[in-house]
N, C-alpha and C. Protein backbone atom coordinates (compact mmCIF):
# COMPACT_ATOMS: atom_id res chain seq x y z
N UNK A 1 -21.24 -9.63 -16.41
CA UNK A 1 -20.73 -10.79 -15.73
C UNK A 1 -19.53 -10.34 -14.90
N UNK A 2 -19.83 -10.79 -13.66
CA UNK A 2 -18.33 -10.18 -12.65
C UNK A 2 -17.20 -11.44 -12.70
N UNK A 3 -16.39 -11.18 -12.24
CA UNK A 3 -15.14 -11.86 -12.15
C UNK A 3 -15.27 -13.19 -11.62
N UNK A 4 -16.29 -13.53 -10.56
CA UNK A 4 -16.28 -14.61 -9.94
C UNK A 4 -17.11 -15.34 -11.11
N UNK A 5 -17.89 -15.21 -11.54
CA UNK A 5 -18.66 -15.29 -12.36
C UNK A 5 -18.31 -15.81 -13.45
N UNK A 6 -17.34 -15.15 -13.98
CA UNK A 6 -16.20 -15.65 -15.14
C UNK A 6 -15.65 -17.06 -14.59
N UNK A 7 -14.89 -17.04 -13.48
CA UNK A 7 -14.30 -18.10 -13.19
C UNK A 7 -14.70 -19.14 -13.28
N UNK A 8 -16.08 -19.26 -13.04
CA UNK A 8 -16.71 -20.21 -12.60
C UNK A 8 -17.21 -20.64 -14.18
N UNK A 9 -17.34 -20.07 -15.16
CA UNK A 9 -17.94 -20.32 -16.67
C UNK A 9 -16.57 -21.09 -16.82
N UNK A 10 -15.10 -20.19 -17.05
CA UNK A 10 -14.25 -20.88 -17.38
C UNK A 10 -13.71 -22.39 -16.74
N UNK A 11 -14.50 -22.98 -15.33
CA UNK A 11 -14.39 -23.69 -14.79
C UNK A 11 -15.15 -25.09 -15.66
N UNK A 12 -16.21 -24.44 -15.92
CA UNK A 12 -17.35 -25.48 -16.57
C UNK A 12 -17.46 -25.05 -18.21
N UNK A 13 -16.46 -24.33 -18.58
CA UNK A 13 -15.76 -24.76 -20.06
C UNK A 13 -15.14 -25.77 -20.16
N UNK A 14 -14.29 -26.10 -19.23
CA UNK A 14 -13.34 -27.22 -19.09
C UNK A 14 -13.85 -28.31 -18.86
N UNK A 15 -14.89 -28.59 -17.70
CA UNK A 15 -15.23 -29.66 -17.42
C UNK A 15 -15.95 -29.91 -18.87
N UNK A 16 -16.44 -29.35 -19.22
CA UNK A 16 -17.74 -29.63 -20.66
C UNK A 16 -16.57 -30.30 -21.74
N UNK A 17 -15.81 -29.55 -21.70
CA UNK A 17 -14.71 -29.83 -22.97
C UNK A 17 -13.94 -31.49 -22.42
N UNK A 18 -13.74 -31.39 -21.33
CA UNK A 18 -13.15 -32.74 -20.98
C UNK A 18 -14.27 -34.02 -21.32
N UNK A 19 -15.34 -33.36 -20.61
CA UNK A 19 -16.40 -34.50 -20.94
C UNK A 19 -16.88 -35.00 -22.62
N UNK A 20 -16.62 -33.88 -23.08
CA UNK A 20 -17.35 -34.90 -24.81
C UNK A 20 -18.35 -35.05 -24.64
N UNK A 21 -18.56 -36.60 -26.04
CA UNK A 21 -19.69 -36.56 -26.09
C UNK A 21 -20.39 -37.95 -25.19
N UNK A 22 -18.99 -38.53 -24.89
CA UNK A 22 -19.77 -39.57 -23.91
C UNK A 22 -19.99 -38.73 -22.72
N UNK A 23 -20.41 -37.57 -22.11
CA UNK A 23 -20.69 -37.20 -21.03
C UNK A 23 -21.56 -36.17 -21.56
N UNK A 24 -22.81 -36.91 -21.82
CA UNK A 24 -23.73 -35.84 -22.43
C UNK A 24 -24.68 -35.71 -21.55
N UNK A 25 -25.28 -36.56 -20.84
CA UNK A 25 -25.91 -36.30 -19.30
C UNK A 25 -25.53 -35.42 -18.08
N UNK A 26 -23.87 -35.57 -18.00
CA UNK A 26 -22.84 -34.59 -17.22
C UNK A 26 -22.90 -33.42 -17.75
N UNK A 27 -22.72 -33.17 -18.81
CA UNK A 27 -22.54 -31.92 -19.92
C UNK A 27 -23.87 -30.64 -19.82
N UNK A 28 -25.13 -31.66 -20.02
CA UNK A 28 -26.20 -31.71 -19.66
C UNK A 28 -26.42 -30.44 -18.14
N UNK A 29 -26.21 -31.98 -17.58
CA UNK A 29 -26.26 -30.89 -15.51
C UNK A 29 -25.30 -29.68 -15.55
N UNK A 30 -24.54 -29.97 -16.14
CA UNK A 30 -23.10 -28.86 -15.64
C UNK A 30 -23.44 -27.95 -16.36
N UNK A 31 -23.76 -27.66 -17.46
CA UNK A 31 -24.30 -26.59 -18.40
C UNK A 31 -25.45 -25.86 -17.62
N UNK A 32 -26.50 -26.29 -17.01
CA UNK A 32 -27.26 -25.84 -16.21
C UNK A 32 -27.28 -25.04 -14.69
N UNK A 33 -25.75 -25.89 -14.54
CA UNK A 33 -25.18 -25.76 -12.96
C UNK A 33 -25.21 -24.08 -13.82
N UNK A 34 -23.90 -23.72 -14.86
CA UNK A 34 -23.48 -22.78 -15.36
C UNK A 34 -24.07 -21.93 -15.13
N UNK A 35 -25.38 -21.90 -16.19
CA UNK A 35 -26.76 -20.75 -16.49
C UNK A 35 -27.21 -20.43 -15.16
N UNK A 36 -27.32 -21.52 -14.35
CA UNK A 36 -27.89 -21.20 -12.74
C UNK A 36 -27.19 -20.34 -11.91
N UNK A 37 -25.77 -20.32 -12.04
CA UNK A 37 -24.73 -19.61 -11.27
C UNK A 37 -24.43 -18.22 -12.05
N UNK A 38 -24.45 -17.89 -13.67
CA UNK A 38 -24.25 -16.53 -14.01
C UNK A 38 -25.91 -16.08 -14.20
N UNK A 39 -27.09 -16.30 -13.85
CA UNK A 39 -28.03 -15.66 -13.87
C UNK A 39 -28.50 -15.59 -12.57
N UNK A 40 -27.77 -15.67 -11.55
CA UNK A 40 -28.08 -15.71 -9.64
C UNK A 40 -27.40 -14.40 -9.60
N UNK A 41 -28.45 -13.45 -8.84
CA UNK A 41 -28.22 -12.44 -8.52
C UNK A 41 -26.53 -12.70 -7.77
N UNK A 42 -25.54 -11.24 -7.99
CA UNK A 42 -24.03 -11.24 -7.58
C UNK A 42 -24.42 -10.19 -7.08
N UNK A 43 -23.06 -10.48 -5.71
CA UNK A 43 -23.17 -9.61 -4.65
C UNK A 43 -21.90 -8.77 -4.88
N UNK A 44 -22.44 -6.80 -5.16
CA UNK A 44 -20.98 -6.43 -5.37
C UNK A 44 -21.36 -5.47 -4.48
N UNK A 45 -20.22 -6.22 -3.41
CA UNK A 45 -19.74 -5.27 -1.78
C UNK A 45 -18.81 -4.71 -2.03
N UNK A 46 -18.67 -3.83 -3.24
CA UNK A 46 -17.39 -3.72 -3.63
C UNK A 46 -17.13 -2.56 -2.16
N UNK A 47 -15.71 -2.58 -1.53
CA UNK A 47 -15.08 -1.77 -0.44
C UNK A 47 -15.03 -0.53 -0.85
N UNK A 48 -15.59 0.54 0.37
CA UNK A 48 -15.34 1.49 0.37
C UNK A 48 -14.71 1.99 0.96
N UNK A 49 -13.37 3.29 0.67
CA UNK A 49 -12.64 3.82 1.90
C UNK A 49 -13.27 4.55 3.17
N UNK A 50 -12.87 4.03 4.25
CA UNK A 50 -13.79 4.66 5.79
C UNK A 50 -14.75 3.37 6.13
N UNK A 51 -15.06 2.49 5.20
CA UNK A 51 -16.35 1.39 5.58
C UNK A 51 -15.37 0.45 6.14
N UNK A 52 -16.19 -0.44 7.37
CA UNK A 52 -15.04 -1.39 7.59
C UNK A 52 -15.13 -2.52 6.83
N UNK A 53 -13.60 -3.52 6.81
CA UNK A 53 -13.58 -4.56 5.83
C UNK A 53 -14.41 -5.55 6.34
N UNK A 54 -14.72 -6.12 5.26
CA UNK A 54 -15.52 -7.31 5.55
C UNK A 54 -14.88 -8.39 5.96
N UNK A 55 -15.58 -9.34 6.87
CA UNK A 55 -14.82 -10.15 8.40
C UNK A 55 -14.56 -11.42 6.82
N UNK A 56 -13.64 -12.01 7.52
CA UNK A 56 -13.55 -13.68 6.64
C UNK A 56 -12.93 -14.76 7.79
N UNK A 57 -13.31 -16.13 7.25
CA UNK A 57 -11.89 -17.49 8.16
C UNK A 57 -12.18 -17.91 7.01
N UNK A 58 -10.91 -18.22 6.79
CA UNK A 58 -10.71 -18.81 5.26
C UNK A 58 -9.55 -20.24 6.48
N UNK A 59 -9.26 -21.55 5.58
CA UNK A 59 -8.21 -22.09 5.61
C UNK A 59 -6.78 -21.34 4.96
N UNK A 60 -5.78 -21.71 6.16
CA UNK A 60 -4.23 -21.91 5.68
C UNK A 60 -3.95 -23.13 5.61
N UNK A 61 -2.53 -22.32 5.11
CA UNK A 61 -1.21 -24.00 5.55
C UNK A 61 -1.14 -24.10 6.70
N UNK A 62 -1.10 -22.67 8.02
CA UNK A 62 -1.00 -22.89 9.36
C UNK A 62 -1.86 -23.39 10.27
N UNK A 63 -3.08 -22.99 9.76
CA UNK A 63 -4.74 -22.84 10.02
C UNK A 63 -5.37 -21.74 9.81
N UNK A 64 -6.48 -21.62 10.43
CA UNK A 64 -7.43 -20.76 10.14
C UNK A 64 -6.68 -19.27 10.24
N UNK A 65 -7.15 -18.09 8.97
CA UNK A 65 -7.08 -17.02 8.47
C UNK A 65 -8.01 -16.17 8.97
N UNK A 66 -8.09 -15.00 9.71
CA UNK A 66 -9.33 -14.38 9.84
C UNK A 66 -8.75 -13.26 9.86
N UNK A 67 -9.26 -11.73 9.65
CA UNK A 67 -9.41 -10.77 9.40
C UNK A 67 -8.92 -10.22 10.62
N UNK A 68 -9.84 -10.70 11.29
CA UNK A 68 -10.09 -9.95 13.25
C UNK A 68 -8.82 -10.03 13.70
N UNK A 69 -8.00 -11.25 13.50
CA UNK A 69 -6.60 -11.68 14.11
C UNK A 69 -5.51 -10.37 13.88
N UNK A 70 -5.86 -9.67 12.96
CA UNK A 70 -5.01 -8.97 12.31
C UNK A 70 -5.30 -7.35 12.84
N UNK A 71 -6.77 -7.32 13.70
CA UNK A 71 -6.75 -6.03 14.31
C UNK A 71 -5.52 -5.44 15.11
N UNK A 72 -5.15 -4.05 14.46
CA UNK A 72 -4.55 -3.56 15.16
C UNK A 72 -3.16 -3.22 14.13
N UNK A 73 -2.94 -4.35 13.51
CA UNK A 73 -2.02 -4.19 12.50
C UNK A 73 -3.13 -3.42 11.33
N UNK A 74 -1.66 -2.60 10.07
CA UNK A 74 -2.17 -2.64 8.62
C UNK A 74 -2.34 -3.84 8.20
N UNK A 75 -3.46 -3.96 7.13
CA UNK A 75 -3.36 -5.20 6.22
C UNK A 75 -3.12 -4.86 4.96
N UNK A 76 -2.44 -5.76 4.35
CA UNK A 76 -2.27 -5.65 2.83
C UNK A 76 -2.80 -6.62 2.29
N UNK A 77 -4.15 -7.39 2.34
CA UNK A 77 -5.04 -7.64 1.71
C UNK A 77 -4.87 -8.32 0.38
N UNK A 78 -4.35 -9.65 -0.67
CA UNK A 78 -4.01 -9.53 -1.79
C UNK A 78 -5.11 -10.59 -2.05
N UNK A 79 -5.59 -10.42 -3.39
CA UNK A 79 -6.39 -11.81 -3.80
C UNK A 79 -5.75 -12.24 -5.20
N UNK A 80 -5.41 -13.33 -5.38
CA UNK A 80 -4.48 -13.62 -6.30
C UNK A 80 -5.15 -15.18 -6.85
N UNK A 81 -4.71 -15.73 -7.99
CA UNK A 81 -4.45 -17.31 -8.62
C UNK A 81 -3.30 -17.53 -9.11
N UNK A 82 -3.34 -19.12 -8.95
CA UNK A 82 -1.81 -19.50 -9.93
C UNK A 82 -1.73 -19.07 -11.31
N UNK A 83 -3.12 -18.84 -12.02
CA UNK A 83 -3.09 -18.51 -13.40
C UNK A 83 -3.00 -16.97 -13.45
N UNK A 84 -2.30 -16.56 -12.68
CA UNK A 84 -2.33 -14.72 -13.15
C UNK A 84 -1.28 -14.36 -13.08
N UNK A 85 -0.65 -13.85 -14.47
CA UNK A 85 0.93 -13.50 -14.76
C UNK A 85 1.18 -12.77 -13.68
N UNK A 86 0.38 -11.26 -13.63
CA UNK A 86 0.78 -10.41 -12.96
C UNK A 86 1.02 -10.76 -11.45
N UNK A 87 -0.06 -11.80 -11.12
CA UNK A 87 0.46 -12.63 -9.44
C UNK A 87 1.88 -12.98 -9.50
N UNK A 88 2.32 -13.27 -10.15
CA UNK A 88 3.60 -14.17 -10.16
C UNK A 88 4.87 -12.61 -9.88
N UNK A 89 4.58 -11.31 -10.47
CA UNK A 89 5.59 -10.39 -9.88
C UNK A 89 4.94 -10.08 -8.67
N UNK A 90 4.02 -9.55 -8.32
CA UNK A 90 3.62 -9.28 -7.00
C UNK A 90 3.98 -9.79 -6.29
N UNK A 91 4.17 -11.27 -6.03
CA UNK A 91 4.69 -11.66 -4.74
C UNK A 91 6.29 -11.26 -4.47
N UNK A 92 6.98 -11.33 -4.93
CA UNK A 92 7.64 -10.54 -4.49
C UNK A 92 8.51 -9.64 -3.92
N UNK A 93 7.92 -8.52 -4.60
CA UNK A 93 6.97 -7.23 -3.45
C UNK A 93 6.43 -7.15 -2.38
N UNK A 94 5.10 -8.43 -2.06
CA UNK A 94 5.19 -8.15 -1.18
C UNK A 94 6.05 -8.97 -0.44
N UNK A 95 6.07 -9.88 -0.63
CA UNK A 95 7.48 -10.36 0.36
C UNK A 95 8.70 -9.28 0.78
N UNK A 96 8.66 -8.16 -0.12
CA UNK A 96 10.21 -7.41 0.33
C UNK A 96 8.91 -6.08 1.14
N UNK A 97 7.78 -5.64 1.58
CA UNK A 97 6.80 -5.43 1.90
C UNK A 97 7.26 -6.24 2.95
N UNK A 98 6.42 -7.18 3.35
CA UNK A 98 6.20 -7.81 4.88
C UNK A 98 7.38 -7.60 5.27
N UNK A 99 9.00 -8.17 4.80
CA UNK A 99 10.22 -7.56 5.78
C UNK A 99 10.45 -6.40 6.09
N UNK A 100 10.21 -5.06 4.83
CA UNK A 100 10.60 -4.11 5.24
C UNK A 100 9.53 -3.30 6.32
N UNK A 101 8.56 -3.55 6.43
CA UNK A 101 7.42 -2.85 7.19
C UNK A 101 6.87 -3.58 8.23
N UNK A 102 7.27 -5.01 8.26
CA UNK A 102 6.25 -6.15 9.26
C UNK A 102 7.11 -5.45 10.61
N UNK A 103 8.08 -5.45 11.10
CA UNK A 103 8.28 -4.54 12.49
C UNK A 103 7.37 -3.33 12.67
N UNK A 104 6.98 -2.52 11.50
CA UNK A 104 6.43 -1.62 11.91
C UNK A 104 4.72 -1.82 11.78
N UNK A 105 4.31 -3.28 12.09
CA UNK A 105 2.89 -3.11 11.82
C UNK A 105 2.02 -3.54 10.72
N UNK A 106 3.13 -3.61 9.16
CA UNK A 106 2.26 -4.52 8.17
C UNK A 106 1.91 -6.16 8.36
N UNK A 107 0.66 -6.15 7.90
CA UNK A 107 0.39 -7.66 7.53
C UNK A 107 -0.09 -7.76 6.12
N UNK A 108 0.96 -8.52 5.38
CA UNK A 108 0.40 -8.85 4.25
C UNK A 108 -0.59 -10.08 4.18
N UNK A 109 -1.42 -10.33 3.57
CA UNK A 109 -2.51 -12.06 3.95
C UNK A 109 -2.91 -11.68 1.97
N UNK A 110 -2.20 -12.63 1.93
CA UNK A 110 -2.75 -13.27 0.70
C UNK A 110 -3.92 -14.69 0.63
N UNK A 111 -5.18 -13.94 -0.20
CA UNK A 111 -6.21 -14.79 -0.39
C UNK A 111 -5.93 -15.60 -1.78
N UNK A 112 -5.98 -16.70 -1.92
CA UNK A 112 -6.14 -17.50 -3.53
C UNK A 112 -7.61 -17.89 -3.56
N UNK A 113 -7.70 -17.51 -4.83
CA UNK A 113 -9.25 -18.38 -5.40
C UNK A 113 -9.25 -19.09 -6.43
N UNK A 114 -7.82 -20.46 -6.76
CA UNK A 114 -7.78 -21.33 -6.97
C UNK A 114 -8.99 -22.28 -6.76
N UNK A 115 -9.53 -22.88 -7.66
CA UNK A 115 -10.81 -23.71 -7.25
C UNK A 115 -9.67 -25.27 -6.49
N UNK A 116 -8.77 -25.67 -6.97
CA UNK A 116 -8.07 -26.54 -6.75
C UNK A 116 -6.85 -26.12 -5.62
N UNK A 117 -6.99 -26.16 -4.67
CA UNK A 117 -5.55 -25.62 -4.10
C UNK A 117 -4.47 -26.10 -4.26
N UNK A 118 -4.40 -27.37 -4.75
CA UNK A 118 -3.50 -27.91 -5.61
C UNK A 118 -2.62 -27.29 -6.32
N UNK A 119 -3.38 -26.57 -7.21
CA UNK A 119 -2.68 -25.86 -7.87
C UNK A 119 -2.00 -24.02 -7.36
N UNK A 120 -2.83 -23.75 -6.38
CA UNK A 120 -2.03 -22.70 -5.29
C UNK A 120 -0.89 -23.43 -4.67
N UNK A 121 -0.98 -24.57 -4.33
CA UNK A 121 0.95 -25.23 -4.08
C UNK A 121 1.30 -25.10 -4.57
N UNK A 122 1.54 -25.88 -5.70
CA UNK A 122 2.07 -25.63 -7.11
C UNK A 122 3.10 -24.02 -7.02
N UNK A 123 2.25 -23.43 -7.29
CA UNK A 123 2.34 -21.52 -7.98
C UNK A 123 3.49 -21.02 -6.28
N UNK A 124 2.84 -21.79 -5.41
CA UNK A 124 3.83 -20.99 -4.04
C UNK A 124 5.18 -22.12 -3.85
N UNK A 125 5.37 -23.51 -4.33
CA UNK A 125 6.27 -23.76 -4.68
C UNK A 125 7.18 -23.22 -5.64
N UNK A 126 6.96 -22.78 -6.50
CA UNK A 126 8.20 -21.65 -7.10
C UNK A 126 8.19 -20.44 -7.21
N UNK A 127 7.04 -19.47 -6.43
CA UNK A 127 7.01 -18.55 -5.89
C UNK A 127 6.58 -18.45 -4.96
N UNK A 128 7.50 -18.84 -3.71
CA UNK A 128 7.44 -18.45 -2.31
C UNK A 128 6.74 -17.62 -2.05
N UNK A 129 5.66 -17.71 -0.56
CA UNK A 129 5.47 -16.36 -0.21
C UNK A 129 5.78 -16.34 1.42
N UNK A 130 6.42 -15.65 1.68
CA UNK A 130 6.58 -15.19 3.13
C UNK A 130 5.57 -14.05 4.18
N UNK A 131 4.47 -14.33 3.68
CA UNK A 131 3.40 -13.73 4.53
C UNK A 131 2.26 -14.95 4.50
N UNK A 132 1.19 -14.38 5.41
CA UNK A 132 0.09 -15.06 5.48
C UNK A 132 -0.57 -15.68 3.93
N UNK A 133 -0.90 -16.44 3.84
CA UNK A 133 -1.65 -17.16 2.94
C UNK A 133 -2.62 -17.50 3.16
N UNK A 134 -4.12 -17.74 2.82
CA UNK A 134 -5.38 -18.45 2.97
C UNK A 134 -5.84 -19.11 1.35
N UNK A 135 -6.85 -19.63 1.47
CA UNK A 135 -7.12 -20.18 0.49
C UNK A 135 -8.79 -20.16 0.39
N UNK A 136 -9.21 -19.85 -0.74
CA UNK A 136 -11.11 -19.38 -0.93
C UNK A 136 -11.54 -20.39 -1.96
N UNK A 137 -11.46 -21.45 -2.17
CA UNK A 137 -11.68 -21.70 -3.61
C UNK A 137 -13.10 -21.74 -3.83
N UNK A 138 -14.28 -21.14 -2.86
CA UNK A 138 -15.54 -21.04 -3.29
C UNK A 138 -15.70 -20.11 -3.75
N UNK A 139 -14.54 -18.68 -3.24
CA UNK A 139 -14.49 -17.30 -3.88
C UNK A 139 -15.58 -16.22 -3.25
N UNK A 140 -16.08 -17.00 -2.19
CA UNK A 140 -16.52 -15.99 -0.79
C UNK A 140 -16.41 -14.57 -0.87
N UNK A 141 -14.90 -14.79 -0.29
CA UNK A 141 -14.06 -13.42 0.26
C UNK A 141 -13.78 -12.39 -0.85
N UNK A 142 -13.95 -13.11 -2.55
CA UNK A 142 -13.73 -11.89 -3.28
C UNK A 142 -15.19 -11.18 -3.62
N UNK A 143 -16.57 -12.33 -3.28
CA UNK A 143 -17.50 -11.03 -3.81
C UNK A 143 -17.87 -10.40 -2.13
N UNK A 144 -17.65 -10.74 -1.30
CA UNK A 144 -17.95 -10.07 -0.20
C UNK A 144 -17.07 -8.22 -0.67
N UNK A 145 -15.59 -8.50 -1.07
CA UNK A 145 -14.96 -7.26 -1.42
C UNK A 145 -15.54 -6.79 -2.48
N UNK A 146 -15.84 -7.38 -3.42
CA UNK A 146 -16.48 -6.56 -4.83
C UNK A 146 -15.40 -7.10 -6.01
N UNK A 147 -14.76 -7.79 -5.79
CA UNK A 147 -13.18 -7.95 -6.49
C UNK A 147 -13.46 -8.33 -7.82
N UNK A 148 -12.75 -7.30 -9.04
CA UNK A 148 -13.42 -7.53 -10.66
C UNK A 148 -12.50 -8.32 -11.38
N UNK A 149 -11.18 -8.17 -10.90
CA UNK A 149 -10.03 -8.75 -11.72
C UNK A 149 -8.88 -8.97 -10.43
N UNK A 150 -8.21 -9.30 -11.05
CA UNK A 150 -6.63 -10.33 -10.69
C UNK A 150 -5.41 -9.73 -11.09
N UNK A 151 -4.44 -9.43 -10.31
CA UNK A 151 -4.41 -9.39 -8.79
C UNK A 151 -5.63 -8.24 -8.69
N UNK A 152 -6.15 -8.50 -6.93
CA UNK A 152 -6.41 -7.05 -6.40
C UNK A 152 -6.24 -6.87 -5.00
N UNK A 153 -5.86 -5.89 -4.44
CA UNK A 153 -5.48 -5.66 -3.44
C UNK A 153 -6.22 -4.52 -2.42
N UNK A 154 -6.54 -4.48 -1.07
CA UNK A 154 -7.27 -3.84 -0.31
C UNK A 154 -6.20 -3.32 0.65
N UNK A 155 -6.00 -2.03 0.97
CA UNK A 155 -5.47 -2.01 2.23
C UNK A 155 -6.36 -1.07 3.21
N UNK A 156 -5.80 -2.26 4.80
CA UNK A 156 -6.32 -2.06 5.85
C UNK A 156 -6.28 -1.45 6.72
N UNK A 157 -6.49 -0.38 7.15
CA UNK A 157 -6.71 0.03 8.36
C UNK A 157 -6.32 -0.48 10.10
N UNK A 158 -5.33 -0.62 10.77
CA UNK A 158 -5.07 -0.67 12.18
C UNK A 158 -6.81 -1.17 12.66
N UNK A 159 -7.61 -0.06 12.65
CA UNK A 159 -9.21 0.05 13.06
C UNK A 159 -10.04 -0.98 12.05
N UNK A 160 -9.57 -1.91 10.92
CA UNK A 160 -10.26 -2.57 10.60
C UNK A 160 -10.74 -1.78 8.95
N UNK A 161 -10.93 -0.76 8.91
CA UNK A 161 -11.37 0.33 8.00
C UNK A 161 -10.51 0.17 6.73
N UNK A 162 -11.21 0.31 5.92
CA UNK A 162 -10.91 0.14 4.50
C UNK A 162 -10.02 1.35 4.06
N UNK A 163 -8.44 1.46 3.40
CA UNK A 163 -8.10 2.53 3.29
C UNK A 163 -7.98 3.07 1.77
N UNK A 164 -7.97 1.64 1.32
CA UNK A 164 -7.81 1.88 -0.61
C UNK A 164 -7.53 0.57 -0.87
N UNK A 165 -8.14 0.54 -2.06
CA UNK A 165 -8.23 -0.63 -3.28
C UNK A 165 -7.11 -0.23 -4.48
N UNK A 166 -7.23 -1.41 -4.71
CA UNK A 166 -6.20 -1.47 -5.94
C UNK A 166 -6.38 -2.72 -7.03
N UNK A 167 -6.49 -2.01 -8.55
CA UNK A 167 -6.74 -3.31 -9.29
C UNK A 167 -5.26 -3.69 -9.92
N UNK A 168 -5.06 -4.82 -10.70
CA UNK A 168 -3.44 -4.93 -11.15
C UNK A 168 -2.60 -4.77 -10.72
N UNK A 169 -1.37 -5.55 -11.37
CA UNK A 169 0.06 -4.80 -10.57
C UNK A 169 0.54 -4.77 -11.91
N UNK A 170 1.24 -3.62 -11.75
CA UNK A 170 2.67 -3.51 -12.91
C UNK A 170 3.63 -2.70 -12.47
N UNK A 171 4.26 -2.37 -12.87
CA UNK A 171 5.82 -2.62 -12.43
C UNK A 171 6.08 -1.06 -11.48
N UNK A 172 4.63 0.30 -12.23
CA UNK A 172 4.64 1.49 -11.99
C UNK A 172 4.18 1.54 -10.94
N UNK A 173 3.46 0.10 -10.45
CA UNK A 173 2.47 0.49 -9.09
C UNK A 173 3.09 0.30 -7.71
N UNK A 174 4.34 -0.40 -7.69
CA UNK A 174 5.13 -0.36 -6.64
C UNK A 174 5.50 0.96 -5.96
N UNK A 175 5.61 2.16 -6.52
CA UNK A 175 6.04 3.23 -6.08
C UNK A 175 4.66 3.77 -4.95
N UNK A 176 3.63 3.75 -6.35
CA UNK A 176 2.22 4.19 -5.57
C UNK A 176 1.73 2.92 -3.68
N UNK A 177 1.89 2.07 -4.24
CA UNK A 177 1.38 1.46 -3.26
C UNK A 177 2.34 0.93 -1.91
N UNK A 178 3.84 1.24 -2.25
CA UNK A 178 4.67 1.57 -0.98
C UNK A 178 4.48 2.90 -0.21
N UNK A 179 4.10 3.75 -1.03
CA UNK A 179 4.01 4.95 -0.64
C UNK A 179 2.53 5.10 0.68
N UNK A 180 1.66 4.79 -0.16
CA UNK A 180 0.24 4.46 0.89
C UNK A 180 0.71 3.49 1.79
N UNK A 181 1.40 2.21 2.19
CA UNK A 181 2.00 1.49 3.50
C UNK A 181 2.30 2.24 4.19
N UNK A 182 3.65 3.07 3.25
CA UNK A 182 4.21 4.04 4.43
C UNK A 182 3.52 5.15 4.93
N UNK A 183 2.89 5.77 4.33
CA UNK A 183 1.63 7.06 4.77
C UNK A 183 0.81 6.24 5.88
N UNK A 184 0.33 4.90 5.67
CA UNK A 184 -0.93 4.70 6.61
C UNK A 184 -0.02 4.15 7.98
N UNK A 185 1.55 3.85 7.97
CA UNK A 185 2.10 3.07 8.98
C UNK A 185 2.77 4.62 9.40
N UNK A 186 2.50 5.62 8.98
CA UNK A 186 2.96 6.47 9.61
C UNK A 186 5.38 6.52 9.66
N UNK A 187 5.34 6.05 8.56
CA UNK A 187 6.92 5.70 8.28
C UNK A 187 7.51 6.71 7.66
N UNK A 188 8.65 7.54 7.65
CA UNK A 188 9.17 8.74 6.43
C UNK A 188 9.90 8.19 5.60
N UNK A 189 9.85 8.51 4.49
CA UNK A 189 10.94 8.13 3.47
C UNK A 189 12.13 7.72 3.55
């Protein structure tokens, strides 16, 4: 079972659990919706370095998000939820990321796959983010990438081209993954 996959069980745990037993007809469909959605063939595009990234338009807060907009710049690529501890340090990072490097060419674009975006307000009301934001809550854009877990991060290529993936954040990975910004933006220490 992949990640999107999960989400979507733990989605219709909840609804099942909210419903009881007076929603045994609901319980019923939605249990089925379930089985129908983790036994449907999953698409894992997972990214390769040199392949180009896969295109998206997702909604913002500003408007529309797309990939293409961003030719020419690096991308820093993040896919995140309000429910993921480790989201909550990442941002940030990259927030001190987009200032220290956005003159020279980074774009950070954070994707959420909040089913509720509701609750992505929420999570960016007390953790700001000062880069691009979009919002997936069908979760598109993470199996188009291959994405297994939370956070994960892609970086982009100027040319569109995939340069490296990244699963998790913790506290060791800041060193590694400033280091690849600055290598691919061409920046010295």
């Amino acid at each position: 079972m992949n990640f999107v996959q999960k989400l979507a069980l733990r989605g219709a745990a909840g609804v099942l659990s909210a419903l009881g037993a007076a929603g045994t007809t609901v319980a019923t469909t939605a249990t089925a919706a379930t089985v129908a959605l983790l036994s449907a063939p999953t698409i894992h595009a997972a990214v390769v370095p040199g392949q180009a990234a896969p295109a998206f338009e997702l909604a913002g807060p500003g408007g529309a998000v797309r990939l293409d907009q961003y030719k020419g710049k690096l991308v820093y690529l993040d896919f995140w939820a309000s429910w993921c501890g480790p989201c909550r340090h990442s941002f940030p990072w990259m927030n001190d990321m987009q200032a220290k490097y956005g003159a020279q060419g980074l774009q950070v674009v954070g994707i959420n796959l909040d089913a509720k975006t509701d609750d992505a307000r929420s999570f960016l009301a007390a953790t700001p983010a000062r880069f691009v934001i979009a919002f997936d809550p069908a979760g598109a854009a993470p199996r188009q990438y291959g994405i297994k877990g939370m956070p994960s991060s892609v970086l982009i290529g100027p040319d569109g081209r995939v340069l490296f993936e990244h699963s998790g954040f913790r506290e060791a990975d800041r060193v590694e993954l400033e280091g690849r910004i600055r290598a691919a933006l061409g920046v010295a220490k």
